[in-house]
C-alpha atoms as a PDB file:
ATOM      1  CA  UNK A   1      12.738 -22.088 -54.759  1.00  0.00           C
ATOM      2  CA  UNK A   2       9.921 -19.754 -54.598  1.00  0.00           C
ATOM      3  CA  UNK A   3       7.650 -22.140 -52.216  1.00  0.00           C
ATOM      4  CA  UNK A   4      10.926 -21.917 -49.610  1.00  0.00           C
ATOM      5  CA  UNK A   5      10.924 -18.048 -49.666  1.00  0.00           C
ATOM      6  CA  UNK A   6       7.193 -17.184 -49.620  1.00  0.00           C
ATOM      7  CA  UNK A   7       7.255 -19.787 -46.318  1.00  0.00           C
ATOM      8  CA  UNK A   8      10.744 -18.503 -45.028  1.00  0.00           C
ATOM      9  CA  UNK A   9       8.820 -14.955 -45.392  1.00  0.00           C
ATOM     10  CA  UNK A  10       6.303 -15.677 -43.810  1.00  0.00           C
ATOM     11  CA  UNK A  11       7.735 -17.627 -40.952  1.00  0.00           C
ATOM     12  CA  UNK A  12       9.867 -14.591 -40.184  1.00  0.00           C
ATOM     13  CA  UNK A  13       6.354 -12.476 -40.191  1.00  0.00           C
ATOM     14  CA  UNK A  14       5.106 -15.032 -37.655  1.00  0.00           C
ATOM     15  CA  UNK A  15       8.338 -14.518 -35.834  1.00  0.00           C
ATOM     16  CA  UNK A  16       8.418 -10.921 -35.631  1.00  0.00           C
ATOM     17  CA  UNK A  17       4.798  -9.949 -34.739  1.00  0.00           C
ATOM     18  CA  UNK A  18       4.635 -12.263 -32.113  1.00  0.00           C
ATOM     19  CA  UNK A  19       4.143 -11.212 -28.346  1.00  0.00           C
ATOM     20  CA  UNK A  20       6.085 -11.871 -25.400  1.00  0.00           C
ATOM     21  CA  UNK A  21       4.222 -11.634 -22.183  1.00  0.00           C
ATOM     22  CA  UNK A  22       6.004  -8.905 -20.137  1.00  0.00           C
ATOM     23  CA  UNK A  23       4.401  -7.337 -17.126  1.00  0.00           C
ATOM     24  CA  UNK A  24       3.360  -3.818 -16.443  1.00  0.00           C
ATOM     25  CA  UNK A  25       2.608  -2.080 -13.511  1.00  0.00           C
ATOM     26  CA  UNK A  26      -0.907  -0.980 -14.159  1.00  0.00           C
ATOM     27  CA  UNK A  27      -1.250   3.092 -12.822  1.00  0.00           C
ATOM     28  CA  UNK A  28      -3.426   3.132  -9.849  1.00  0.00           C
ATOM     29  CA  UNK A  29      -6.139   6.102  -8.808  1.00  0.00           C
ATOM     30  CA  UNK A  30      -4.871   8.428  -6.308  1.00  0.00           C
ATOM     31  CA  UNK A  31      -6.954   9.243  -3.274  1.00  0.00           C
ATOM     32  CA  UNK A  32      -8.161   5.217  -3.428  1.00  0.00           C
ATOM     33  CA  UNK A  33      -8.884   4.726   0.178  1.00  0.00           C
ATOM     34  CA  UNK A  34      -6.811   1.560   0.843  1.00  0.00           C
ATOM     35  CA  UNK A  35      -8.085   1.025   4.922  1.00  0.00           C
ATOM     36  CA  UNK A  36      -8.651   2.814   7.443  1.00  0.00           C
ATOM     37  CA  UNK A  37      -9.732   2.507  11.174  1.00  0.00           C
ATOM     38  CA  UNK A  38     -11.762   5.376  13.692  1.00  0.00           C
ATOM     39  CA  UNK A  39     -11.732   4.929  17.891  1.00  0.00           C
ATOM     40  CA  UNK A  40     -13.697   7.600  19.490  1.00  0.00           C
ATOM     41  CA  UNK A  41     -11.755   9.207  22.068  1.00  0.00           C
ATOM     42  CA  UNK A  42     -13.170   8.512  25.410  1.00  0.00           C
ATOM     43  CA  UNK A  43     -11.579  11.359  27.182  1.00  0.00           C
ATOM     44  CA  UNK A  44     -13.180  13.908  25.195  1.00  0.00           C
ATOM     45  CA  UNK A  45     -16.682  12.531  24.792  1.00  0.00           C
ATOM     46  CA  UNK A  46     -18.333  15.809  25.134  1.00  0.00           C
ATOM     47  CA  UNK A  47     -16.676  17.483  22.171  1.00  0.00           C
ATOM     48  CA  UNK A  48     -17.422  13.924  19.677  1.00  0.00           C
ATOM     49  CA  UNK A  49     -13.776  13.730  18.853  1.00  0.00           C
ATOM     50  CA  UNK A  50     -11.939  10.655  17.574  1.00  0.00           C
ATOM     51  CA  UNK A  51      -8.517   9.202  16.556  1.00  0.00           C
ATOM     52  CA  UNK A  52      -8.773   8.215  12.747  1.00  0.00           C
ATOM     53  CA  UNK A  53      -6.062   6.510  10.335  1.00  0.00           C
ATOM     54  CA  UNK A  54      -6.691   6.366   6.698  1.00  0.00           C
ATOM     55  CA  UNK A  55      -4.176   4.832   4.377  1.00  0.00           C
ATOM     56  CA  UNK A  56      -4.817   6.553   0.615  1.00  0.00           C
ATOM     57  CA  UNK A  57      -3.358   5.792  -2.847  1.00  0.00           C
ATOM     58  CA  UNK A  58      -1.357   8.144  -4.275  1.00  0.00           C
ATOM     59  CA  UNK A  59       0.141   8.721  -7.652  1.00  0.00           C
ATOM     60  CA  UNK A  60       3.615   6.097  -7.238  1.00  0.00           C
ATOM     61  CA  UNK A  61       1.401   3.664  -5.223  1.00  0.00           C
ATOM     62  CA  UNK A  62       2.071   0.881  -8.009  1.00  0.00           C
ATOM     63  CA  UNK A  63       5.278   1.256  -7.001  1.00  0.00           C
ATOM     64  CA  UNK A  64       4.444   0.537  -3.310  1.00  0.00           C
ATOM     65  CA  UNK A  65       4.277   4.136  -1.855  1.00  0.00           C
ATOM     66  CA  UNK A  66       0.627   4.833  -0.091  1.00  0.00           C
ATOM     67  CA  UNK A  67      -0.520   7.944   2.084  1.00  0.00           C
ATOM     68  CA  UNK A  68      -1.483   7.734   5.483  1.00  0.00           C
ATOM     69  CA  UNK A  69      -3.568  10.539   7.280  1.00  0.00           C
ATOM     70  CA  UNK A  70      -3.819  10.590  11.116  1.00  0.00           C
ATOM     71  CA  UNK A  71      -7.040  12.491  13.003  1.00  0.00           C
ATOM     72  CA  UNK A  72      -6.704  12.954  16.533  1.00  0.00           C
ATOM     73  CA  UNK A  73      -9.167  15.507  17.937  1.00  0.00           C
ATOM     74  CA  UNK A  74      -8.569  19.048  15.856  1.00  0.00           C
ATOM     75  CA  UNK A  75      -5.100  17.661  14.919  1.00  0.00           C
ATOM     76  CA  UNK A  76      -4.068  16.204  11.281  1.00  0.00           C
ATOM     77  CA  UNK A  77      -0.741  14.624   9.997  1.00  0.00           C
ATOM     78  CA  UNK A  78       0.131  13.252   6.461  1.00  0.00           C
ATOM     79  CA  UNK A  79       2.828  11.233   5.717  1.00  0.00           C
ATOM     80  CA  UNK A  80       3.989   8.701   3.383  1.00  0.00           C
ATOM     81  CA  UNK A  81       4.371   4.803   3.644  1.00  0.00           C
ATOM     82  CA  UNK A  82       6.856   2.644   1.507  1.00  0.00           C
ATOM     83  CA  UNK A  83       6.328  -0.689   1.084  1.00  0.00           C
ATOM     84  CA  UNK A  84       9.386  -3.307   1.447  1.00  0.00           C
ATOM     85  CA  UNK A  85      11.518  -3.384  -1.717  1.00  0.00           C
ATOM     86  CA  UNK A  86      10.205  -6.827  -3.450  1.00  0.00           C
ATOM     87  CA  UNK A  87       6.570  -5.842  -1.872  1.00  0.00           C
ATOM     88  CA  UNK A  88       5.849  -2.888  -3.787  1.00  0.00           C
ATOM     89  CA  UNK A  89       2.323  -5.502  -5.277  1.00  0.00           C
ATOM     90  CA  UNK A  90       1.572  -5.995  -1.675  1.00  0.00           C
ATOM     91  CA  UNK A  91      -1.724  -4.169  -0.039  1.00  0.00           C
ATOM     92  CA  UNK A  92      -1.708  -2.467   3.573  1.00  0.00           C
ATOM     93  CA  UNK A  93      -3.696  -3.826   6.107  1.00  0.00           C
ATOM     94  CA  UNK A  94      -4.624  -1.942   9.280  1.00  0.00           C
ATOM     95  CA  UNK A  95      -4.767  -3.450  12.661  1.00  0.00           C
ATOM     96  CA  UNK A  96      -5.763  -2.240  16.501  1.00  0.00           C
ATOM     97  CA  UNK A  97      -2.197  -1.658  18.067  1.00  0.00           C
ATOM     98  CA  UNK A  98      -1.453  -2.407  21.905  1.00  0.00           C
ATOM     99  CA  UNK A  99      -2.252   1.065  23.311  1.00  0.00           C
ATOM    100  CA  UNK A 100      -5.529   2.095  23.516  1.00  0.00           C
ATOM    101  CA  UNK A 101      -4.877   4.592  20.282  1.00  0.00           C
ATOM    102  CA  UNK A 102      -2.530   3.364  17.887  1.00  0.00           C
ATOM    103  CA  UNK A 103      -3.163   1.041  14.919  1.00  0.00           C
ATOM    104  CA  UNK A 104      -0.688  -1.097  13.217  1.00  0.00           C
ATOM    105  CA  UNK A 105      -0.423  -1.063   9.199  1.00  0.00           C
ATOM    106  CA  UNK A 106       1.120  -4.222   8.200  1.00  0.00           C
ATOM    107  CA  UNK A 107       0.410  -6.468   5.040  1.00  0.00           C
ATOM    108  CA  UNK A 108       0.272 -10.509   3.848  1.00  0.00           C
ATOM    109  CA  UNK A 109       2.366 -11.859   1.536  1.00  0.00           C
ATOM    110  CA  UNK A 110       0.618 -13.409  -1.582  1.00  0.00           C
ATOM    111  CA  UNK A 111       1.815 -17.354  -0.263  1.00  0.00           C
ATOM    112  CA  UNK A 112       1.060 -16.686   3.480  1.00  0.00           C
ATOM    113  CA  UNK A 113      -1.979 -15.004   5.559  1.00  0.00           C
ATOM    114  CA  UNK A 114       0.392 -14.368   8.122  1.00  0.00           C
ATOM    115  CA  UNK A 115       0.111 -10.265   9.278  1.00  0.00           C
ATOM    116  CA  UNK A 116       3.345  -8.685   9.246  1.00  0.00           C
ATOM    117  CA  UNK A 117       3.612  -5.518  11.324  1.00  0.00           C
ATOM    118  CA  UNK A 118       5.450  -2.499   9.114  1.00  0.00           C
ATOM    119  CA  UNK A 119       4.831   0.737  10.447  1.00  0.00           C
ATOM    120  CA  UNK A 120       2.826   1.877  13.851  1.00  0.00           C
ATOM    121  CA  UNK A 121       0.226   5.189  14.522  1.00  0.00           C
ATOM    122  CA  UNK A 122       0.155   6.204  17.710  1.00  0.00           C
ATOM    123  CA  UNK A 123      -2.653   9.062  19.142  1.00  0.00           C
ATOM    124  CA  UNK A 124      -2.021  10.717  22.473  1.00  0.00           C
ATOM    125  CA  UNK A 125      -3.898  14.151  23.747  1.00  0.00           C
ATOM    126  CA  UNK A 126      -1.096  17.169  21.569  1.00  0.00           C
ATOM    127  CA  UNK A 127       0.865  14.407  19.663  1.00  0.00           C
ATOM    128  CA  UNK A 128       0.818  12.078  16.525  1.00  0.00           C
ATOM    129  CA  UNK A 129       3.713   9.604  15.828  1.00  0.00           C
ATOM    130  CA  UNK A 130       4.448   7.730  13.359  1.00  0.00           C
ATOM    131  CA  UNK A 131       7.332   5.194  12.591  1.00  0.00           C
ATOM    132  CA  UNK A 132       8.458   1.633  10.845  1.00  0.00           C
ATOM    133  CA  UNK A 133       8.362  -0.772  13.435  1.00  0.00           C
ATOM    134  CA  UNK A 134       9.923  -3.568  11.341  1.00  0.00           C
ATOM    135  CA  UNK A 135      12.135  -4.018   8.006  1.00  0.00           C
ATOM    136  CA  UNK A 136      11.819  -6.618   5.452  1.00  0.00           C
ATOM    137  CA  UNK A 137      12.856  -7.385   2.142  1.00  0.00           C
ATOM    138  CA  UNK A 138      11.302  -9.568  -0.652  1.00  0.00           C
ATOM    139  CA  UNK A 139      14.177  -9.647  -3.646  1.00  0.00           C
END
């Protein structure tokens, strides 16, 4: 009788130290740059200026949130990108837009290589815009 409780014992000591493998979002650095991309402005070559977008970490970016900076010239914007809900793991990837200053900041899924546009800078001479260009969902 005592040989079934000593193992009984210390089957349920097994039992309740084990483990169970449940993931954590790992914190990431803030101010991480992420990618960025610089076009010199050919308008203004004399004064050396260029159109510059950085994307940054910032302090929810394991949750998917990143800030962007846009340069133009003497001009500076922040603002702040959300990933799609489902993609909060994946990373942004920038990209030359259509128009001679803009850059698109899109991102691959972990099964596919495939860039998927999100969210478009544009640089003109006294203006900075920013906007999603696309939705998506991963859930």
């Amino acid at each position: 009788m005592k040989l079934v409780a000593i193992i009984a014992l210390t089957y349920l000591t097994i039992a309740a130290c084990s483990t169970q493998d449940t993931p954590t979002k790992k914190p990431i650095e803030a101010g991480i740059v992420i990618a960025a991309d610089t076009i010199d402005i050919a308008e203004d070559s004399l004064n050396g200026h260029f159109f510059a977008v950085t994307v940054f970490t910032n302090d929810s970016s394991a949750n998917g949130s990143y800030d962007v900076e846009t340069i133009w010239g003497n001009n500076t914007a922040y603002t702040t990108l959300r990933m799609p809900y489902g993609g909060e793991a994946f990373i942004p990837i920038i990209r030359k837009g259509s128009e001679t200053y803009s850059v698109i900041i899109g991102f691959n899924t972990e099964d596919d290589t495939t860039f998927r546009d999100y969210y478009g800078v544009t640089g003109a001479r006294g203006s900075i815009k920013a906007r999603y260009l696309k939705y998506y969902s991963f859930e």
